[in-house]
C-alpha atoms as a PDB file:
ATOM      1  CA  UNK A   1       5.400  19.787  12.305  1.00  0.00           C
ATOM      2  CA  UNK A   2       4.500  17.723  15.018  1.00  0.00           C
ATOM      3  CA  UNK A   3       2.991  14.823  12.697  1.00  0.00           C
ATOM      4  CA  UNK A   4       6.263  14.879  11.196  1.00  0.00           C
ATOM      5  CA  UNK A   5       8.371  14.332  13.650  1.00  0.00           C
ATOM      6  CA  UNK A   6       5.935  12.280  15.256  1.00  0.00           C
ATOM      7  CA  UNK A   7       6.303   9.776  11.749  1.00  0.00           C
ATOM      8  CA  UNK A   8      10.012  10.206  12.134  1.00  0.00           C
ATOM      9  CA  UNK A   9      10.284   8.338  15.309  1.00  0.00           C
ATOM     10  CA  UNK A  10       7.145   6.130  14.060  1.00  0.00           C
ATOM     11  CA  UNK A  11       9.367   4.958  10.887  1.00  0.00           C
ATOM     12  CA  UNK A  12      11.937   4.021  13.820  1.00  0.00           C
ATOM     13  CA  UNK A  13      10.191   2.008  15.961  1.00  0.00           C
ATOM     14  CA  UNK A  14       8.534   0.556  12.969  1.00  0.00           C
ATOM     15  CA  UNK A  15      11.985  -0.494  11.525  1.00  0.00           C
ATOM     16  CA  UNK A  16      13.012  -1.971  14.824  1.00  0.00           C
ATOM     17  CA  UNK A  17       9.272  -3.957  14.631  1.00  0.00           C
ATOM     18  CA  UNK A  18       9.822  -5.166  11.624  1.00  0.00           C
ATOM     19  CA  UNK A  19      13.330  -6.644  12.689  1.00  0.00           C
ATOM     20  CA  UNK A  20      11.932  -8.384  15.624  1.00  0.00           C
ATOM     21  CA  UNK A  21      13.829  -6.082  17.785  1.00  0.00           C
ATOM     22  CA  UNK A  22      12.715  -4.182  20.708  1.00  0.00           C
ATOM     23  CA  UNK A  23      12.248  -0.277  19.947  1.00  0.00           C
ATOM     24  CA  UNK A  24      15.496   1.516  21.315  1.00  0.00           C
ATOM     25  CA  UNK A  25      15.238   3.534  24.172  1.00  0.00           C
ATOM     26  CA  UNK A  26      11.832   5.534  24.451  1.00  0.00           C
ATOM     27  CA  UNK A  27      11.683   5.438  20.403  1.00  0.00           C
ATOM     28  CA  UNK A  28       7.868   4.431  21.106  1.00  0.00           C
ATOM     29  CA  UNK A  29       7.224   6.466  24.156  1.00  0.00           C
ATOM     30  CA  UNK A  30       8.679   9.380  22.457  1.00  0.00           C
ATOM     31  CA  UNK A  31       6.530   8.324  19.197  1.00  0.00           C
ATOM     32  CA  UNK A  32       3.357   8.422  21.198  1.00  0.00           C
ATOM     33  CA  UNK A  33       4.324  11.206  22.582  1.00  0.00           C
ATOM     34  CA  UNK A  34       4.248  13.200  19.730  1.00  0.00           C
ATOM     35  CA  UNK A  35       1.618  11.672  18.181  1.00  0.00           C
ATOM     36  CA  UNK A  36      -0.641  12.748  20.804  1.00  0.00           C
ATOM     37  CA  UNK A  37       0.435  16.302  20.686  1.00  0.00           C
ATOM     38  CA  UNK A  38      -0.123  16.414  17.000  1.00  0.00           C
ATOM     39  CA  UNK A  39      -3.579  14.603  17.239  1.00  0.00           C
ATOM     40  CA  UNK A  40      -4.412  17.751  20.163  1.00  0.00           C
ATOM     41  CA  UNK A  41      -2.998  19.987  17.934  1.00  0.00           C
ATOM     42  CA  UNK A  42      -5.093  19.296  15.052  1.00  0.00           C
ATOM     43  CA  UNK A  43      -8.228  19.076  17.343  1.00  0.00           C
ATOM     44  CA  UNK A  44      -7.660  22.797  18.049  1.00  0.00           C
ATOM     45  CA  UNK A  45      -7.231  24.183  14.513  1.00  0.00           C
ATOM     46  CA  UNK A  46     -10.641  22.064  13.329  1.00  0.00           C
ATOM     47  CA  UNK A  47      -7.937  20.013  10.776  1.00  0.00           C
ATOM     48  CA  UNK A  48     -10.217  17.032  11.096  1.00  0.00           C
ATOM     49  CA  UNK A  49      -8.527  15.616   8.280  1.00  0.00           C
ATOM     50  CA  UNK A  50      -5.017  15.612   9.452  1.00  0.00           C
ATOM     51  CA  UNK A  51      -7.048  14.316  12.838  1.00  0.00           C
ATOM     52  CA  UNK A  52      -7.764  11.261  11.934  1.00  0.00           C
ATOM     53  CA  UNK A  53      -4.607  10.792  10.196  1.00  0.00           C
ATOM     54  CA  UNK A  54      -2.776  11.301  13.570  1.00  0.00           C
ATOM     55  CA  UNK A  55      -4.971   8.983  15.219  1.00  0.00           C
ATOM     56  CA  UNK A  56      -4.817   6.169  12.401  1.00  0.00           C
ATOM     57  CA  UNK A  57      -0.973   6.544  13.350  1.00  0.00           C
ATOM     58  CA  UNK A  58      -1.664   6.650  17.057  1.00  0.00           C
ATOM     59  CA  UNK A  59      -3.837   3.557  17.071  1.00  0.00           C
ATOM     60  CA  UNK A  60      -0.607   1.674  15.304  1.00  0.00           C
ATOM     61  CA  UNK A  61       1.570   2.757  17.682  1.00  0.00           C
ATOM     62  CA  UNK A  62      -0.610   1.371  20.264  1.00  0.00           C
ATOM     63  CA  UNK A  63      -0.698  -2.057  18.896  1.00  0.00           C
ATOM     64  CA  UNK A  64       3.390  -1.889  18.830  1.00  0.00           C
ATOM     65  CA  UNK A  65       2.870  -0.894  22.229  1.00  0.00           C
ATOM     66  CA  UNK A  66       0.460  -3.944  22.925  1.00  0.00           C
ATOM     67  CA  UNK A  67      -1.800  -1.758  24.445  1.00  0.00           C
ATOM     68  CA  UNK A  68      -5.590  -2.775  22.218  1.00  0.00           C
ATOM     69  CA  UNK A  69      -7.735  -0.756  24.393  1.00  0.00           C
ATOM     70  CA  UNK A  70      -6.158   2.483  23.416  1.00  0.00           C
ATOM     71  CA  UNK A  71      -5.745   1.386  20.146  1.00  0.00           C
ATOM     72  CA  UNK A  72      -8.730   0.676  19.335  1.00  0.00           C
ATOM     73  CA  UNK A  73     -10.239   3.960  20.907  1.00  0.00           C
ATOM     74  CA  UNK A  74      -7.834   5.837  18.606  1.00  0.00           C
ATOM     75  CA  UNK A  75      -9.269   3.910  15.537  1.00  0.00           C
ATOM     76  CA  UNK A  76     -12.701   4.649  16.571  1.00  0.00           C
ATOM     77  CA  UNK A  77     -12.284   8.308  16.888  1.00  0.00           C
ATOM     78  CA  UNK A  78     -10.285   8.007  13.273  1.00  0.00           C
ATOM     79  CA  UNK A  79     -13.484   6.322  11.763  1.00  0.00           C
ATOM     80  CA  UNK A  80     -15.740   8.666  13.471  1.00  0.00           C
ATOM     81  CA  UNK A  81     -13.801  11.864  11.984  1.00  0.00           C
ATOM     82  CA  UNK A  82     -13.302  10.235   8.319  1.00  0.00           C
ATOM     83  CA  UNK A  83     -17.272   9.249   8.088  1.00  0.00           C
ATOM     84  CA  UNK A  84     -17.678  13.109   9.251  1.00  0.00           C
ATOM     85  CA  UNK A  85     -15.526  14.140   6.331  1.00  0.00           C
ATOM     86  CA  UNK A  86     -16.670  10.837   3.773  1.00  0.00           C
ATOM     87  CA  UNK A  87     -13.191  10.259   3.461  1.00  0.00           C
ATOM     88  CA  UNK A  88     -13.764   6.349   2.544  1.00  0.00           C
ATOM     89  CA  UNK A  89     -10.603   5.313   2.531  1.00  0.00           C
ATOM     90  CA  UNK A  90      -9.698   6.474   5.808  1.00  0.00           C
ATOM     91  CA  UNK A  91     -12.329   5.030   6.781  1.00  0.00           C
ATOM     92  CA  UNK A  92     -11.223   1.467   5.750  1.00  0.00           C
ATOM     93  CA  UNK A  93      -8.350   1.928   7.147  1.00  0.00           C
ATOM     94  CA  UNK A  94      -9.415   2.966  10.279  1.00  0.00           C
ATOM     95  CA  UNK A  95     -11.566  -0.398  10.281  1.00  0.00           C
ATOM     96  CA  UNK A  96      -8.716  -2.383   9.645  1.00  0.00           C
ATOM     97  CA  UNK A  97      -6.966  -0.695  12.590  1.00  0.00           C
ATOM     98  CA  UNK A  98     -10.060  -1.453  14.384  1.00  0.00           C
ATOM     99  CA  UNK A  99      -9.816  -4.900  13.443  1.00  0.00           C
ATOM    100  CA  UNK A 100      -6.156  -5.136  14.479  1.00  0.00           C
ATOM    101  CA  UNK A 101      -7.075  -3.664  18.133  1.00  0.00           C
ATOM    102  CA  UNK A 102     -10.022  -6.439  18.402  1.00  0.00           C
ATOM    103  CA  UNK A 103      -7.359  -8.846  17.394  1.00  0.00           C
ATOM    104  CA  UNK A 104      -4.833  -7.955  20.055  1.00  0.00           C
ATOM    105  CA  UNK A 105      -7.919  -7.624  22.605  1.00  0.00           C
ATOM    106  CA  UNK A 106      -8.836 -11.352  21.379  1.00  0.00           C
ATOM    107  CA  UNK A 107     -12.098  -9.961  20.400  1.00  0.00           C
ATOM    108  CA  UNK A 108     -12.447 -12.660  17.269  1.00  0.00           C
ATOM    109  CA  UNK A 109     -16.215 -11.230  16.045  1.00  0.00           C
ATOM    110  CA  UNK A 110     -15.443  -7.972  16.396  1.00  0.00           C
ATOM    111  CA  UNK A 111     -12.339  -8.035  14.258  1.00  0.00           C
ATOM    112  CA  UNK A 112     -13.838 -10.216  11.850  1.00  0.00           C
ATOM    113  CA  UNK A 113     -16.818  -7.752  11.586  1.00  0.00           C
ATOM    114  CA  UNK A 114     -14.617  -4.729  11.502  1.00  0.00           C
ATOM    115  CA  UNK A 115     -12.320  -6.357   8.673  1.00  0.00           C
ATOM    116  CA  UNK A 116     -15.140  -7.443   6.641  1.00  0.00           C
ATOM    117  CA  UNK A 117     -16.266  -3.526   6.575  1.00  0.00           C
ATOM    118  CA  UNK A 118     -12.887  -2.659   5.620  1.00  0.00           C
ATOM    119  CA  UNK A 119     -12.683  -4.873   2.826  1.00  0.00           C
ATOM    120  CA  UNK A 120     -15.691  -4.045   1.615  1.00  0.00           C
ATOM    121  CA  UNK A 121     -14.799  -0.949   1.362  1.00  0.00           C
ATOM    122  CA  UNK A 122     -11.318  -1.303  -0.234  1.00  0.00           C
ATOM    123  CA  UNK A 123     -13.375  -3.640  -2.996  1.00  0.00           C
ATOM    124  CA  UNK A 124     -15.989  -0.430  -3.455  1.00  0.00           C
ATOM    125  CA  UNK A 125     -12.572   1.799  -4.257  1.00  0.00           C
ATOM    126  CA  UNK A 126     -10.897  -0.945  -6.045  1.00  0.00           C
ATOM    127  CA  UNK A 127      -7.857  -0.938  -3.396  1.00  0.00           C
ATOM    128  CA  UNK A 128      -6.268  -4.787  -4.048  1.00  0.00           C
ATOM    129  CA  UNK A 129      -3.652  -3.835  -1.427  1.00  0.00           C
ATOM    130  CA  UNK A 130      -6.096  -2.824   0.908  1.00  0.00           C
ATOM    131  CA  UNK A 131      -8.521  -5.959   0.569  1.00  0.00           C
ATOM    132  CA  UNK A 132      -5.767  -8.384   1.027  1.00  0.00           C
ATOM    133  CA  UNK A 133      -4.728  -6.306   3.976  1.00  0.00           C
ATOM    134  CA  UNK A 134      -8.824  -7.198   5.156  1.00  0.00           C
ATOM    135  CA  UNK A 135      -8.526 -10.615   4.097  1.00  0.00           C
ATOM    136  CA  UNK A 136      -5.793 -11.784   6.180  1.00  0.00           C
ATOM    137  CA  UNK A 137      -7.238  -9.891   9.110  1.00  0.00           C
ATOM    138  CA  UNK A 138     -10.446 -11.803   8.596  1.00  0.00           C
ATOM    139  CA  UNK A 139      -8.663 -15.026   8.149  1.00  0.00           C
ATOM    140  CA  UNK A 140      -6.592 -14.332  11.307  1.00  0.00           C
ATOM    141  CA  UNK A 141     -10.000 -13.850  13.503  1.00  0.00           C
ATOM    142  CA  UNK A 142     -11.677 -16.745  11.610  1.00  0.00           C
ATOM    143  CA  UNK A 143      -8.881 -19.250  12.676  1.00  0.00           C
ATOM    144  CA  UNK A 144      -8.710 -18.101  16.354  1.00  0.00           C
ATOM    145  CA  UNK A 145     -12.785 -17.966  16.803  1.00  0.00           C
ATOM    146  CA  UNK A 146     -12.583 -21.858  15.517  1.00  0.00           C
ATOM    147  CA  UNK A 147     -10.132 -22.247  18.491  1.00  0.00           C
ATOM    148  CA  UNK A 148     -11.137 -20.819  21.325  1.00  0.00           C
ATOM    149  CA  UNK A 149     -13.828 -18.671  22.776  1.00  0.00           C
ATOM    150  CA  UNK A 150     -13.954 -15.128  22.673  1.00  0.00           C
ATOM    151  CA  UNK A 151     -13.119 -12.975  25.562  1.00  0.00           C
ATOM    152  CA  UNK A 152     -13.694  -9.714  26.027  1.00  0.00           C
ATOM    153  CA  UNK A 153     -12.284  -6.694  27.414  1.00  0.00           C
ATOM    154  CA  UNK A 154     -13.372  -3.926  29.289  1.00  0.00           C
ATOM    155  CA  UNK A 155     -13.615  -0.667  26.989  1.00  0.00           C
ATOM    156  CA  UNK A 156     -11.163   2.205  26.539  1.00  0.00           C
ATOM    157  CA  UNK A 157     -11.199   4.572  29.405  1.00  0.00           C
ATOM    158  CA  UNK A 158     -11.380   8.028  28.074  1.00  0.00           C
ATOM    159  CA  UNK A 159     -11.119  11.065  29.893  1.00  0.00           C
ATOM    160  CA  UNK A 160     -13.167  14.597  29.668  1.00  0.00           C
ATOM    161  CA  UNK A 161     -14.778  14.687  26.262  1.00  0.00           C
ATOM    162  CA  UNK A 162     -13.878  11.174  25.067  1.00  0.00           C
ATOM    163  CA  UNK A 163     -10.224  11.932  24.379  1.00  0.00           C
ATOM    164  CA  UNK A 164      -7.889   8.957  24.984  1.00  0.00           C
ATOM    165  CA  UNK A 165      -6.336   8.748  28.317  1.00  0.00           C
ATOM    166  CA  UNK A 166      -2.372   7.547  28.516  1.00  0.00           C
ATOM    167  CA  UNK A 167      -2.346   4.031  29.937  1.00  0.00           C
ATOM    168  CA  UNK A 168      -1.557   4.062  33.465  1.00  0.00           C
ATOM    169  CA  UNK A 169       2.049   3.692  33.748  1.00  0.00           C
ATOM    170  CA  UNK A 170       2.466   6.641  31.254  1.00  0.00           C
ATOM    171  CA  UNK A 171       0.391   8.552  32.895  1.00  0.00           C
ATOM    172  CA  UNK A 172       2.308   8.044  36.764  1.00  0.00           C
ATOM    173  CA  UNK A 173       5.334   9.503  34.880  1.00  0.00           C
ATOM    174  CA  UNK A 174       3.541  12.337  34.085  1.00  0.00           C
ATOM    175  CA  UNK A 175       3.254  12.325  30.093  1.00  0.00           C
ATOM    176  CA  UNK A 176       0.531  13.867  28.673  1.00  0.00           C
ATOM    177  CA  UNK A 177      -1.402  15.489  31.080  1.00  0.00           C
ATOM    178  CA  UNK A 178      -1.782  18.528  29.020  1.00  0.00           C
ATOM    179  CA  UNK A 179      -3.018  17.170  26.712  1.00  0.00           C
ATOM    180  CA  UNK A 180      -5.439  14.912  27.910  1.00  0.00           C
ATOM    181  CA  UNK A 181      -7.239  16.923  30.510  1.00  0.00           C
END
């Protein structure tokens, strides 16, 4: 239930995204909000598969939020979970979220290298969508590596047992401290 309403608010702030507007209100804070809960909440019943789902979702709301560190932890852990359950398509698309984060994080190889694994991938399951989806990635990280150097960013901090930690100004208002520690 809370996936769902977690996607509710994600369709929102999506929609708003998509319009070049700002998300209204805490749409996105609310969004993460949930979307953490439900991620928790799958941890505890051992629904690995609905897991990495919620993260997959968490990571994009991340890169809406701007915030690449935390999304690409979020992938990770979603590409961790789907090789643990050789779900292969969540596992492309956890690479392509993976790719996205290194993007944002203007982290040109990585993305590249992450994108490449996707669409590999997609090709292996014969998802077209999917290996455009790769393609453009790579081309995006291609065309930035030919102009500037890459620089890199500091890792993800995590908290106790590798879950993903609220970025700093979440976590002063008090947001998820349940369930992140």
């Amino acid at each position: 239930a809370l996936q769902a309403i977690a996607s509710v608010y994600q369709a929102f702030v999506r929609e708003d995204s998509d319009s070049g507007l700002t998300p209204r209100g805490d749409m996105l804070e609310e969004a993460l909000n949930f979307m953490l809960l439900a991620s928790a909440a799958h941890s505890e019943l051992r629904d690995t598969r609905n897991q990495a789902q919620a993260l997959l979702q968490l990571s994009n709301l991340y890169l809406l939020d701007e915030d690449g560190d935390a999304s690409l932890q979020a992938a990770k852990e979603a590409r961790e979970l789907a090789e643990k359950l050789d779900e292969v398509n969540v596992e492309a698309s956890a690479l392509l979220a993976m790719a996205d984060a290194q993007l944002l994080r203007d982290c040109w190889e990585e993305a590249r290298d992450a994108a490449e694994d996707a669409r590999d991938i997609f090709r292996d399951i014969q998802d077209s969508e999917g290996e455009h989806d790769a393609n453009e990635l790579i081309d995006r990280a291609c065309i930035n590596l030919e102009r500037k150097p890459e620089r890199r960013r500091k890792k993800a901090s995590t908290g106790p047992n590798g879950a993903i930690k609220p970025p700093k100004k979440r976590s002063e208002k008090g947001m998820w401290s349940d369930v992140v520690e």
